[in-house]
N, C-alpha and C. Protein backbone atom coordinates (compact mmCIF):
# COMPACT_ATOMS: atom_id res chain seq x y z
N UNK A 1 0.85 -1.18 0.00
CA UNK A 1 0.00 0.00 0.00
C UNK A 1 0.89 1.24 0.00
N UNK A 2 0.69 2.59 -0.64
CA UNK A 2 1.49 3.30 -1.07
C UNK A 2 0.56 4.32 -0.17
N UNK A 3 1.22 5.21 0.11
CA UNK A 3 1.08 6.58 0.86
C UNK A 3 0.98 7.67 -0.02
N UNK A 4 -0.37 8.43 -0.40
CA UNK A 4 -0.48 9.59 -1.22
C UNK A 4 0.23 10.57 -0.24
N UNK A 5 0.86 11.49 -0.87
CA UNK A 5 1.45 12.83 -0.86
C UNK A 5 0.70 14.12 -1.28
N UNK A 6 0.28 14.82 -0.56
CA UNK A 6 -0.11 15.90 -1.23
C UNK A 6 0.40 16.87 -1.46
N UNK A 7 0.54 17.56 -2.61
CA UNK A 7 1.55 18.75 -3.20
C UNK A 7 0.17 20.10 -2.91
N UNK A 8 1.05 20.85 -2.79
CA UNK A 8 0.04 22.45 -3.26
C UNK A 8 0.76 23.14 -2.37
N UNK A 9 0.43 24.21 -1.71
CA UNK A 9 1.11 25.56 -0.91
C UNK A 9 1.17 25.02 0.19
N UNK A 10 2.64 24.71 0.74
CA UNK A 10 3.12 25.00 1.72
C UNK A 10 2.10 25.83 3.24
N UNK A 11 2.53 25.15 4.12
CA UNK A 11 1.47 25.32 5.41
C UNK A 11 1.93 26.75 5.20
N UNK A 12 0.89 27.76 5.91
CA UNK A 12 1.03 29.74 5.92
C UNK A 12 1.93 29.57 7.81
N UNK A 13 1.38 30.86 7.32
CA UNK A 13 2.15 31.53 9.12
C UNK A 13 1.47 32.77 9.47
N UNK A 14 1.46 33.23 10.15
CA UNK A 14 0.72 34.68 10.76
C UNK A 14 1.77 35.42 11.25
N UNK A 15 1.69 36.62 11.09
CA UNK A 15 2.26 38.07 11.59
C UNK A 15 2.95 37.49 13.02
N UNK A 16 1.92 37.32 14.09
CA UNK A 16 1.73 36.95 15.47
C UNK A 16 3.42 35.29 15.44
N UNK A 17 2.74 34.89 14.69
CA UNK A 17 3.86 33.83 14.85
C UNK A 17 5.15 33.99 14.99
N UNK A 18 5.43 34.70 13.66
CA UNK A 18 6.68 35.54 12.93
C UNK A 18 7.29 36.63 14.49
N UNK A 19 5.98 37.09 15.15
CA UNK A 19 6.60 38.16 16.05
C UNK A 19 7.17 37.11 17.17
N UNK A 20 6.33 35.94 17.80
CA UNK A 20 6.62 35.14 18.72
C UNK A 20 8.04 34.45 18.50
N UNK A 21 8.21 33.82 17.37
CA UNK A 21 9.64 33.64 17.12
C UNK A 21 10.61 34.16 17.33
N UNK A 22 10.42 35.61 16.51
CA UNK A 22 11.52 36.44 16.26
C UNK A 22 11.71 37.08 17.50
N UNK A 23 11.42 37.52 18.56
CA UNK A 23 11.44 38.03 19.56
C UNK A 23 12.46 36.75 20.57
N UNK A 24 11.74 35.55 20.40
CA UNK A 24 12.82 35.10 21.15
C UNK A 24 14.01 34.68 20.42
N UNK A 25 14.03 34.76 19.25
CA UNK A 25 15.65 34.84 18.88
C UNK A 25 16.35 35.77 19.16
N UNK A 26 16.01 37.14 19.43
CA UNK A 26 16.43 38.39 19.70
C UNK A 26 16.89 38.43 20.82
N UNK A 27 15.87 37.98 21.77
CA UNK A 27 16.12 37.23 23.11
C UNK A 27 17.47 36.53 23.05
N UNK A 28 17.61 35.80 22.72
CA UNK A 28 18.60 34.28 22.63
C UNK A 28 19.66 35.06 22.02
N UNK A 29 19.97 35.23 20.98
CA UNK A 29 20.73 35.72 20.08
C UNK A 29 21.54 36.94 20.04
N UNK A 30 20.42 38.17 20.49
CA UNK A 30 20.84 39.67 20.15
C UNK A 30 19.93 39.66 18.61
N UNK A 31 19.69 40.97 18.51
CA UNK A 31 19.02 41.43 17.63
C UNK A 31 19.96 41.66 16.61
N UNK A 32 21.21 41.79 16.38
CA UNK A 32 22.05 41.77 15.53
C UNK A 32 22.84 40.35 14.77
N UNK A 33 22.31 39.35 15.46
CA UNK A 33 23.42 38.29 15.10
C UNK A 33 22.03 37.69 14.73
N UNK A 34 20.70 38.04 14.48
CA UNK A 34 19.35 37.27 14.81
C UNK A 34 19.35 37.63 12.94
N UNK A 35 18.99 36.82 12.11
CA UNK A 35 19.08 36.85 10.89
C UNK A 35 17.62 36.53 10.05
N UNK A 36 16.99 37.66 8.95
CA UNK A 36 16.20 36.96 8.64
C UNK A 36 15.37 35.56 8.62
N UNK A 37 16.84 34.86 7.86
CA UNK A 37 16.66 33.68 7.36
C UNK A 37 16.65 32.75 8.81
N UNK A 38 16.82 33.12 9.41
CA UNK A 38 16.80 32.39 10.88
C UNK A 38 15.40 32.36 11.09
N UNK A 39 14.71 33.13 11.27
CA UNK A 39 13.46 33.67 11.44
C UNK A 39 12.78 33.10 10.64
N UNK A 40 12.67 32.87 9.81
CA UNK A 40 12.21 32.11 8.34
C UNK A 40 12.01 30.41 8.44
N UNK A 41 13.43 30.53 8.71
CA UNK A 41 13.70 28.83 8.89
C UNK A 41 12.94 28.25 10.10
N UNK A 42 12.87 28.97 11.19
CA UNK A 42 12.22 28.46 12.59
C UNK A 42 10.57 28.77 12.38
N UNK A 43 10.49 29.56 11.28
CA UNK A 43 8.66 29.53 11.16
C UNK A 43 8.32 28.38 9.83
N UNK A 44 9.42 27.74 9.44
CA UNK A 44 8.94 27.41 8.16
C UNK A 44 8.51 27.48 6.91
N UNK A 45 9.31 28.80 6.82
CA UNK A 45 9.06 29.42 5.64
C UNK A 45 9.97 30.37 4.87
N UNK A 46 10.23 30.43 3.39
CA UNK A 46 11.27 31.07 2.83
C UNK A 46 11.76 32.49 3.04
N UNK A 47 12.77 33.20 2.86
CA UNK A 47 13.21 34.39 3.46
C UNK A 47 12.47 35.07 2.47
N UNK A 48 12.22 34.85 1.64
CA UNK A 48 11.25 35.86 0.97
C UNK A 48 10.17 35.71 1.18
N UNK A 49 9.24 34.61 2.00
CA UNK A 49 8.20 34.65 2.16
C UNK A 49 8.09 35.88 3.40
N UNK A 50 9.13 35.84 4.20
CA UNK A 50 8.90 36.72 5.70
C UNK A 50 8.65 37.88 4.91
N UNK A 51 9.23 38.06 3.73
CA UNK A 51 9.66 39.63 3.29
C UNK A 51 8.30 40.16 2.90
N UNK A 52 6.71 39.18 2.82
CA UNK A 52 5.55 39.49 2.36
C UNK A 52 4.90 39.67 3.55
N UNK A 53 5.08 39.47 4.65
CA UNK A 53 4.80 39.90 6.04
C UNK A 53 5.37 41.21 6.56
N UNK A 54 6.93 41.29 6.35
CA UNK A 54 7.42 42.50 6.88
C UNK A 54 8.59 42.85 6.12
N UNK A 55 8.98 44.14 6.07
CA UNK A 55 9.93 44.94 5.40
C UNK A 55 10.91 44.51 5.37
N UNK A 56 11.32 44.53 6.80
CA UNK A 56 12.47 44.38 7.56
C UNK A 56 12.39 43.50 9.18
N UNK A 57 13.24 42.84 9.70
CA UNK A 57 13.34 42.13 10.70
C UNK A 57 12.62 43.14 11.87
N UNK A 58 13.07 43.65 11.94
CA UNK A 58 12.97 45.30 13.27
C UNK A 58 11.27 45.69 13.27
N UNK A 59 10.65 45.42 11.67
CA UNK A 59 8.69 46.12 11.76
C UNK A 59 8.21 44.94 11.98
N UNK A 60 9.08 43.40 12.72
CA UNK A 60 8.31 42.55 13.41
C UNK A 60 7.87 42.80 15.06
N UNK A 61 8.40 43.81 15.49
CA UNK A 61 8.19 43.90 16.63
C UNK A 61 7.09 45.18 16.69
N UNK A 62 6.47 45.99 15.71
CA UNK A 62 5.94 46.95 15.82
C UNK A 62 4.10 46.63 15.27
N UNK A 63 4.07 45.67 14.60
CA UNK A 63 2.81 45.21 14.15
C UNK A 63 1.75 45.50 15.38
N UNK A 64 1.85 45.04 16.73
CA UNK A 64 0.94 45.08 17.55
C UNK A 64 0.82 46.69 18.17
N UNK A 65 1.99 47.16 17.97
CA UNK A 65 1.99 48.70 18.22
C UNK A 65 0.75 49.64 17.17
N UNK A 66 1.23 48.93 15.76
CA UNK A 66 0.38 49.54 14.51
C UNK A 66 -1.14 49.14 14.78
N UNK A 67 -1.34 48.06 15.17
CA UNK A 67 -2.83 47.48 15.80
C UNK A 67 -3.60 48.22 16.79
N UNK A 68 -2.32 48.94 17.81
CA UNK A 68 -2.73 49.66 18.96
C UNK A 68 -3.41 50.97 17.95
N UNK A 69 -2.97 51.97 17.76
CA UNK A 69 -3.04 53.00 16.83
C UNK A 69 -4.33 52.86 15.61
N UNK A 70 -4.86 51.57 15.14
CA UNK A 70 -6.32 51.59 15.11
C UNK A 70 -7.42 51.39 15.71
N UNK A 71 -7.13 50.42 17.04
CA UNK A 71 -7.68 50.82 17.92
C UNK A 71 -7.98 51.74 18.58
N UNK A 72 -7.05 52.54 18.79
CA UNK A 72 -7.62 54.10 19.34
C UNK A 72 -8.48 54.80 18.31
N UNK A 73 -7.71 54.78 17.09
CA UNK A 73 -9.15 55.80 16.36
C UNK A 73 -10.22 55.55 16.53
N UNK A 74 -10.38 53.92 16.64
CA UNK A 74 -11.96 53.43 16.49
C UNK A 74 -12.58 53.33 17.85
N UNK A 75 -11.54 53.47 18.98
CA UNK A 75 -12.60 53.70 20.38
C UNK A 75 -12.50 55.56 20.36
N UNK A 76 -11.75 56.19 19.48
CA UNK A 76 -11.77 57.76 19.63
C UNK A 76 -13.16 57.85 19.14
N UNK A 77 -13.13 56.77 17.90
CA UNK A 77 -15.19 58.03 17.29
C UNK A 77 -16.13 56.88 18.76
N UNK A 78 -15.94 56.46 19.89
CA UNK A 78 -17.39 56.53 19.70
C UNK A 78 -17.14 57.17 21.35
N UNK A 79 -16.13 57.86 21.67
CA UNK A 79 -16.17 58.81 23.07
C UNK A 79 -17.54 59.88 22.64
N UNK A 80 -18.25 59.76 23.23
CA UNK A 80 -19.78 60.97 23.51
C UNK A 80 -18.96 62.32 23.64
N UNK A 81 -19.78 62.97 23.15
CA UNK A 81 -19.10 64.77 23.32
C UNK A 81 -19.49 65.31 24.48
N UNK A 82 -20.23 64.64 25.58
CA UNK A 82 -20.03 65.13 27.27
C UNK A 82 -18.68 64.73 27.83
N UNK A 83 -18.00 63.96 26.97
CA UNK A 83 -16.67 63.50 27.72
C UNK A 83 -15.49 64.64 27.52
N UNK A 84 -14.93 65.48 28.83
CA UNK A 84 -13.68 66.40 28.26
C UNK A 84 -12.97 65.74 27.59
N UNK A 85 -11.88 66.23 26.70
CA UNK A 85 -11.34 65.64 25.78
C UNK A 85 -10.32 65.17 25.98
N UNK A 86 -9.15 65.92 27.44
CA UNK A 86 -8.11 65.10 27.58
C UNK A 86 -8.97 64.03 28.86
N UNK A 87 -9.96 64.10 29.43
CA UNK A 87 -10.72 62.50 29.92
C UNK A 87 -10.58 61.72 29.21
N UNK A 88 -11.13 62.15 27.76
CA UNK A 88 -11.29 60.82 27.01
C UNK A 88 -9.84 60.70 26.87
N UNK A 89 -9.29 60.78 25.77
CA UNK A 89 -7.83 60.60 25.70
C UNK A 89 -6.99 59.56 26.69
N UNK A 90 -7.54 60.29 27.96
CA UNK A 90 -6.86 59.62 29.22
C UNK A 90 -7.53 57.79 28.92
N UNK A 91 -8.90 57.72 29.45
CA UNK A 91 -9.73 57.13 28.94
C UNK A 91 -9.27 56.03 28.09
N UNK A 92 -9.03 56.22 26.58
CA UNK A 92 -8.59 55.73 25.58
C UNK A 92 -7.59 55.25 25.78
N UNK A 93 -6.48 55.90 26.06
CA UNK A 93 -5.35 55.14 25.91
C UNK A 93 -5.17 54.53 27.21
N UNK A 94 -5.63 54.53 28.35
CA UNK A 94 -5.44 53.80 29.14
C UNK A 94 -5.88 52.16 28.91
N UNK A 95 -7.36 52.38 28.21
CA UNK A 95 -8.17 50.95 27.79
C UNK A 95 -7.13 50.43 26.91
N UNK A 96 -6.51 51.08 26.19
CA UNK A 96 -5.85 50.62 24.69
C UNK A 96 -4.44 49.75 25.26
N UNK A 97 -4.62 49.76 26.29
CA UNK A 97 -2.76 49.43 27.04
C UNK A 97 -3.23 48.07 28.09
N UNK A 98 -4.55 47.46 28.05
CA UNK A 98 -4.92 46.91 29.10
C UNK A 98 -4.04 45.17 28.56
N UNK A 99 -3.14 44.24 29.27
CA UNK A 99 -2.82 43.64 28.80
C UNK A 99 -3.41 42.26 30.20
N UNK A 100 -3.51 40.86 29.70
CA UNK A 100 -3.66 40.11 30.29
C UNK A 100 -2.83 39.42 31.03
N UNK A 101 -2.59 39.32 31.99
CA UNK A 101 -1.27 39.20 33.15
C UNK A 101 -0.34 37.85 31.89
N UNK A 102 -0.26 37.28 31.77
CA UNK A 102 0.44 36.06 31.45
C UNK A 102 0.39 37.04 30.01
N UNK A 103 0.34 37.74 29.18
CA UNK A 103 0.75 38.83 28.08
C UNK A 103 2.17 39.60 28.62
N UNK A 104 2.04 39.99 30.23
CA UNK A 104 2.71 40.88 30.14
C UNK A 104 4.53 40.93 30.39
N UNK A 105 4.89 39.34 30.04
CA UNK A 105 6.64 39.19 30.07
C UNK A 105 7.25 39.78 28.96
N UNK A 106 6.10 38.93 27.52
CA UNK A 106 6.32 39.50 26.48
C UNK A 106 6.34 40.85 25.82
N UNK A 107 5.52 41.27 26.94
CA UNK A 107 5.51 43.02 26.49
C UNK A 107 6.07 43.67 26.82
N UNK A 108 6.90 43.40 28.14
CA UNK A 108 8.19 43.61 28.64
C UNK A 108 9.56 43.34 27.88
N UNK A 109 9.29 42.50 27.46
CA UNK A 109 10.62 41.95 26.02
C UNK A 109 10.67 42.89 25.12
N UNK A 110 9.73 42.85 24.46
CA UNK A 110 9.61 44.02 23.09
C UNK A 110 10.03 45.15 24.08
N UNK A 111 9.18 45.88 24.75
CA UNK A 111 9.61 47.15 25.03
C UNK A 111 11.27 47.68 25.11
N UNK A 112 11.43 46.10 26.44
CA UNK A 112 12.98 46.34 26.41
C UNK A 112 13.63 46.11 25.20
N UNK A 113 13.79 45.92 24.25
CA UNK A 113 14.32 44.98 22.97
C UNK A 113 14.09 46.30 22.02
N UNK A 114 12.88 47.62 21.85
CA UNK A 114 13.04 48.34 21.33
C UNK A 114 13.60 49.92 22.17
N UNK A 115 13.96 49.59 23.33
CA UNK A 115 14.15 50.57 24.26
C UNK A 115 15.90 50.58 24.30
N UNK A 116 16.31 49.46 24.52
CA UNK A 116 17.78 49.12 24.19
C UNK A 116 18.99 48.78 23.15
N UNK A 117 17.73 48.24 21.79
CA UNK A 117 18.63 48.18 20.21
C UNK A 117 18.71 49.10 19.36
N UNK A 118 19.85 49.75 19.45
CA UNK A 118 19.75 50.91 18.60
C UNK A 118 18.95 51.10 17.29
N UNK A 119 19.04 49.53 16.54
CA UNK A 119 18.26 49.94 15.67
C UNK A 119 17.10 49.90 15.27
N UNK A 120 16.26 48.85 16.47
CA UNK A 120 15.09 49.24 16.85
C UNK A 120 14.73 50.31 17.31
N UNK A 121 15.35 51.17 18.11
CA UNK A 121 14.82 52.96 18.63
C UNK A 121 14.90 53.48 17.06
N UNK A 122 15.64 53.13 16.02
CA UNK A 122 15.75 53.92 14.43
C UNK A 122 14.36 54.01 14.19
N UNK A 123 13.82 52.55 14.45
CA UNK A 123 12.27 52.26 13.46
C UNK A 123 11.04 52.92 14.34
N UNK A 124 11.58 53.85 15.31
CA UNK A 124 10.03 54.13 16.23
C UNK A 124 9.46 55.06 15.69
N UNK A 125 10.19 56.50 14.91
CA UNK A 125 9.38 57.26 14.53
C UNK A 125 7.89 56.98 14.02
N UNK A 126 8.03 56.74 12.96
CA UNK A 126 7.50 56.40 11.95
C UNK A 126 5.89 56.12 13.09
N UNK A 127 6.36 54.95 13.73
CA UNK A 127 5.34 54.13 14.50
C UNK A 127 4.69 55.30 15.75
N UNK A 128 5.59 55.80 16.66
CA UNK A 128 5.13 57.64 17.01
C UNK A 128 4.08 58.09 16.62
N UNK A 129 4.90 58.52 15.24
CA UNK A 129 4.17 59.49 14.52
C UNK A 129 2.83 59.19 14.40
N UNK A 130 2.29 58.07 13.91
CA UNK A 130 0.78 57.31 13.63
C UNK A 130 0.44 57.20 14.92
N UNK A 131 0.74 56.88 15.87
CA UNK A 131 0.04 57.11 17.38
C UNK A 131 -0.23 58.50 17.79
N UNK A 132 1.02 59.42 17.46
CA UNK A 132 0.81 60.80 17.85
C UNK A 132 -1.21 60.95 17.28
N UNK A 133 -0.74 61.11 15.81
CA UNK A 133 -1.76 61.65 14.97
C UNK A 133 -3.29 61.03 15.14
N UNK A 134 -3.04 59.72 15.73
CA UNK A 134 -4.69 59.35 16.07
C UNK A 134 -5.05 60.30 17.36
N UNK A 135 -4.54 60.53 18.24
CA UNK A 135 -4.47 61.44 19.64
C UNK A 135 -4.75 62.67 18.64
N UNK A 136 -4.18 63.10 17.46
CA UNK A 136 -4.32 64.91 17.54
C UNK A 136 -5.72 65.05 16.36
N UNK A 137 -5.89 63.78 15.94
CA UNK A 137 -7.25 63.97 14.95
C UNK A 137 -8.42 63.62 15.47
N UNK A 138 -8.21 62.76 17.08
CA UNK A 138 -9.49 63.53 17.80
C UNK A 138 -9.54 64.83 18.96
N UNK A 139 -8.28 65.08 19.09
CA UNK A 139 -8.09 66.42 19.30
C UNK A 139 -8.97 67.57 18.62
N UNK A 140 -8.40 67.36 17.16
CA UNK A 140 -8.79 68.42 16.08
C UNK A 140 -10.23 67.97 15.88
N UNK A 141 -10.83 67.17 15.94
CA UNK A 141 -12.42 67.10 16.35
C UNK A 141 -13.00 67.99 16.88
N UNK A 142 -12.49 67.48 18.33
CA UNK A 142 -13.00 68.25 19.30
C UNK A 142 -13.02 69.75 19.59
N UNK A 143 -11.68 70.15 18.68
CA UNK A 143 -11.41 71.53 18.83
C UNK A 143 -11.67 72.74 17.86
N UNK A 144 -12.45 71.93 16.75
CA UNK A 144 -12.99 72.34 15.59
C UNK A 144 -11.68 72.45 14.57
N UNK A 145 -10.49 72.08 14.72
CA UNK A 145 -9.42 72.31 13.94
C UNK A 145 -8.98 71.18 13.26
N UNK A 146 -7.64 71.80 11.96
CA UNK A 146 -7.45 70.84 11.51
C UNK A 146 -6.29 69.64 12.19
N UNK A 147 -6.17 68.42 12.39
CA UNK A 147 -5.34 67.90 13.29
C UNK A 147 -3.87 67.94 12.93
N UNK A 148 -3.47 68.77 11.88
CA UNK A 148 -2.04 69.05 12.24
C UNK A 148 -1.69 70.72 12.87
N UNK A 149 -3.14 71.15 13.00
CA UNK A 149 -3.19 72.50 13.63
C UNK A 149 -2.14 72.26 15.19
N UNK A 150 -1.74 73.79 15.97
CA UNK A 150 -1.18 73.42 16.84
C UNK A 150 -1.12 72.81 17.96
N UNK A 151 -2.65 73.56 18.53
CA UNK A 151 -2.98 72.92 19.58
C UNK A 151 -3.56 71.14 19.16
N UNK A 152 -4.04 70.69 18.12
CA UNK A 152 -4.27 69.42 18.15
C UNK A 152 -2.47 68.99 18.05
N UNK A 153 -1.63 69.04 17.38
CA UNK A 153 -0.81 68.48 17.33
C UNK A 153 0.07 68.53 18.25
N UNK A 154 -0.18 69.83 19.60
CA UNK A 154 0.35 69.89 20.78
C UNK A 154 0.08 68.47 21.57
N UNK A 155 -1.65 68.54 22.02
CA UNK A 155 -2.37 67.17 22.37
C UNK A 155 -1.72 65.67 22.21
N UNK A 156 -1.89 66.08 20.73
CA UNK A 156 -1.26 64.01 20.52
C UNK A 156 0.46 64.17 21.00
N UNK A 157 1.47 65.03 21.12
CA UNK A 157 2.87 64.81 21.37
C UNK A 157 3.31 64.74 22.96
N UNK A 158 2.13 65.86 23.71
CA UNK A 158 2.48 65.31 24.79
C UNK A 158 1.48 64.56 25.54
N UNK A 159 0.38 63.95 24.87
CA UNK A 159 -0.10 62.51 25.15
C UNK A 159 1.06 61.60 24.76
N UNK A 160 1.67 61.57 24.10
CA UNK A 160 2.76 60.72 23.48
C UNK A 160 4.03 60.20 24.57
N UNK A 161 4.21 61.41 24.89
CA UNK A 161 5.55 62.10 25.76
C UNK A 161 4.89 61.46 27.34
N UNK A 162 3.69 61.73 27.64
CA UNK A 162 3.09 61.08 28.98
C UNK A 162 2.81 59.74 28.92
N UNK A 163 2.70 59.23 27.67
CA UNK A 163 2.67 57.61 27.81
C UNK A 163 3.82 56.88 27.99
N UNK A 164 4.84 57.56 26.94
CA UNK A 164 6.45 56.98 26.89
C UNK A 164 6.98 57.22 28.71
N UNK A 165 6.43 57.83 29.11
CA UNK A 165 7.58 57.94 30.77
C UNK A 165 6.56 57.34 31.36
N UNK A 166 5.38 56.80 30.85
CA UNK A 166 4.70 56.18 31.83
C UNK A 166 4.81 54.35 31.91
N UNK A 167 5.63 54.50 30.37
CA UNK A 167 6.15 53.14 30.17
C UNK A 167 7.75 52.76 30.75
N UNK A 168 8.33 53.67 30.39
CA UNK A 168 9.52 53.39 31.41
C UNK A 168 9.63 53.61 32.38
N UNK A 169 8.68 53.94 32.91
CA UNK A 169 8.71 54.23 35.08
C UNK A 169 8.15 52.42 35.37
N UNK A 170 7.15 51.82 34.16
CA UNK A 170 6.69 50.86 34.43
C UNK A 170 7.93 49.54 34.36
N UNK A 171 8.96 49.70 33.13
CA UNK A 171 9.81 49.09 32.80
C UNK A 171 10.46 48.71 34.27
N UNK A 172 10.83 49.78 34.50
CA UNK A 172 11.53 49.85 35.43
C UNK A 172 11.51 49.43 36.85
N UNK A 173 9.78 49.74 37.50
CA UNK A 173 10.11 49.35 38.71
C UNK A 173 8.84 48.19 38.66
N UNK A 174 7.93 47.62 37.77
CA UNK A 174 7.12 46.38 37.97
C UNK A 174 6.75 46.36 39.11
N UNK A 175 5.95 47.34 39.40
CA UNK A 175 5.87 47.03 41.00
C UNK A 175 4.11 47.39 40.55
N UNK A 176 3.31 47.70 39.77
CA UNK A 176 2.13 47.60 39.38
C UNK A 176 1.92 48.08 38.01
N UNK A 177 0.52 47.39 37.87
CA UNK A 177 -0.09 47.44 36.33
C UNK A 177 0.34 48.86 35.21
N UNK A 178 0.55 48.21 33.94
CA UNK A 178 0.85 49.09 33.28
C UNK A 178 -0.01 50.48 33.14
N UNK A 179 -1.57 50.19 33.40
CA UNK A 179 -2.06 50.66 33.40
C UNK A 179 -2.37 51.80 34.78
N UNK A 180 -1.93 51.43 35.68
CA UNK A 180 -1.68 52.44 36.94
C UNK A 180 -0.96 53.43 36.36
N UNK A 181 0.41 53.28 35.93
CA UNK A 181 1.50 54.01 35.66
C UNK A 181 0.71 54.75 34.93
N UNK A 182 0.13 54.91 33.38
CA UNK A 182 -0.66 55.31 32.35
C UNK A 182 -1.60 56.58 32.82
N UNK A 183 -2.35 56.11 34.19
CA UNK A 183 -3.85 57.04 34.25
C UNK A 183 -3.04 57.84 35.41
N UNK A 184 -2.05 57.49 35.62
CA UNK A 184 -1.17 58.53 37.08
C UNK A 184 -0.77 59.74 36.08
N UNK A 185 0.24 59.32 34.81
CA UNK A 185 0.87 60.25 33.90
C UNK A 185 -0.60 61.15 33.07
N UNK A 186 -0.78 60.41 32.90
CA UNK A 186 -2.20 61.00 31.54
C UNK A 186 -3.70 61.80 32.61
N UNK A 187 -3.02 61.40 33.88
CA UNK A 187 -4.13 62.40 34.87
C UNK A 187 -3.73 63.78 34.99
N UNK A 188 -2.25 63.45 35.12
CA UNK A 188 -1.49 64.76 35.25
C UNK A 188 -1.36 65.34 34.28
N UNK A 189 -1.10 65.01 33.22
CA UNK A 189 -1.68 66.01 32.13
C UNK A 189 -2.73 66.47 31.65
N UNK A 190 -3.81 65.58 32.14
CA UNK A 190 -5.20 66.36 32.39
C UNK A 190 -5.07 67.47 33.33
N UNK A 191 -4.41 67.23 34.04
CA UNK A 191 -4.39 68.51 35.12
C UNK A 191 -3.74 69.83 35.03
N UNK A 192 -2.70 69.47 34.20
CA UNK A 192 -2.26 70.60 33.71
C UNK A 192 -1.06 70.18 34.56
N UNK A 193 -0.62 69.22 34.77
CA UNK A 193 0.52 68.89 35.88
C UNK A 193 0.68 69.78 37.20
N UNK A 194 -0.41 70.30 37.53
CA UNK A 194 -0.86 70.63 38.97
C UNK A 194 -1.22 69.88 40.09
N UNK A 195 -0.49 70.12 40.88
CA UNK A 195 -0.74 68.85 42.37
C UNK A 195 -2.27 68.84 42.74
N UNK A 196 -3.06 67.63 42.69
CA UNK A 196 -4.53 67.81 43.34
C UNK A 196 -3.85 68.59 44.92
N UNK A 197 -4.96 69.17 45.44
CA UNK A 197 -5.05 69.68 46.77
C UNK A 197 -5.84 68.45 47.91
């Protein structure tokens, strides 16, 4: 008795996979000695196939960042217009950061992994910038302006600027939820960074 074979396309892979891998080779390895084709080979699939997933090795770690950043637009349209605007904001990006305890080693990896490789800090703009701009185009909603106007584009940079130190105060001392750190920073800039009384 003979054993059929079936030919046709090769098993796929997902984004998510590609990131789970590659992260712990980065891990293991260093992000410099960590090679496409490494990445490729441990998902099962050709170095040019990764290259239809991602650019470059480095926009594997940013996909869930880019995910974050439509999520906010789409919980930005349905904040009610009784909500102040840096509330919502606060609001928003606090929900947008909520991670499930056994999520959060890995999110600690990436962070550190783009916080410490130089040439991962290269690839953040870009990724910034599209977070800034969902923050300043419901800004510019709210403020009747256009969202690269100033005050909207004030809004989304130092919403930006209050999330980033609210992530490395978190990096740093793990001593509670990411999300504590988040509504402590993003309160105070609701406040105008004025001490409650």
């Amino acid at each position: 008795m003979t054993t059929r074979t079936t030919r046709g396309r090769p098993r796929g892979t997902t984004k998510r996979e590609l990131e789970v891998i590659a992260m712990r080779l980065f891990t293991e390895q260093g992000f410099d000695d960590t090679t496409v084709e490494q990445i490729a080979a441990a998902a099962g699939i050709s170095g040019r196939t990764f290259f239809r997933y991602f650019p470059t090795k480095a926009e594997v770690l940013w996909h869930q960042f880019d995910d974050e950043v439509a999520s906010l637009r789409a919980d930005f349209a349905t904040v009610p217009d009784d909500v102040p605007m840096m509330t919502a904001v606060r609001r928003v990006v606090v929900n947008a950061n909520r991670y499930r305890a056994e999520d959060v080693p890995e999110l600690r990896r990436r962070m550190h992994l783009v916080a410490t490789v130089p040439a991962l800090s290269a690839t953040a703009g870009a990724h910034y910038d599209a977070w800034e701009r969902a923050v300043s185009a419901f800004a510019g909603r709210r403020l009747g302006e256009p969202e690269d106007g100033l005050i909207p584009m004030a809004v989304g940079r130092t919403t930006l600027a209050a999330a980033r130190a609210a992530f490395d105060a978190w990096l740093r001392r793990a001593d509670a939820d990411l999300t504590v750190y988040l509504d402590e920073a993003l309160l105070a800039l609701e406040r105008g960074f004025v001490k409650p009384t």
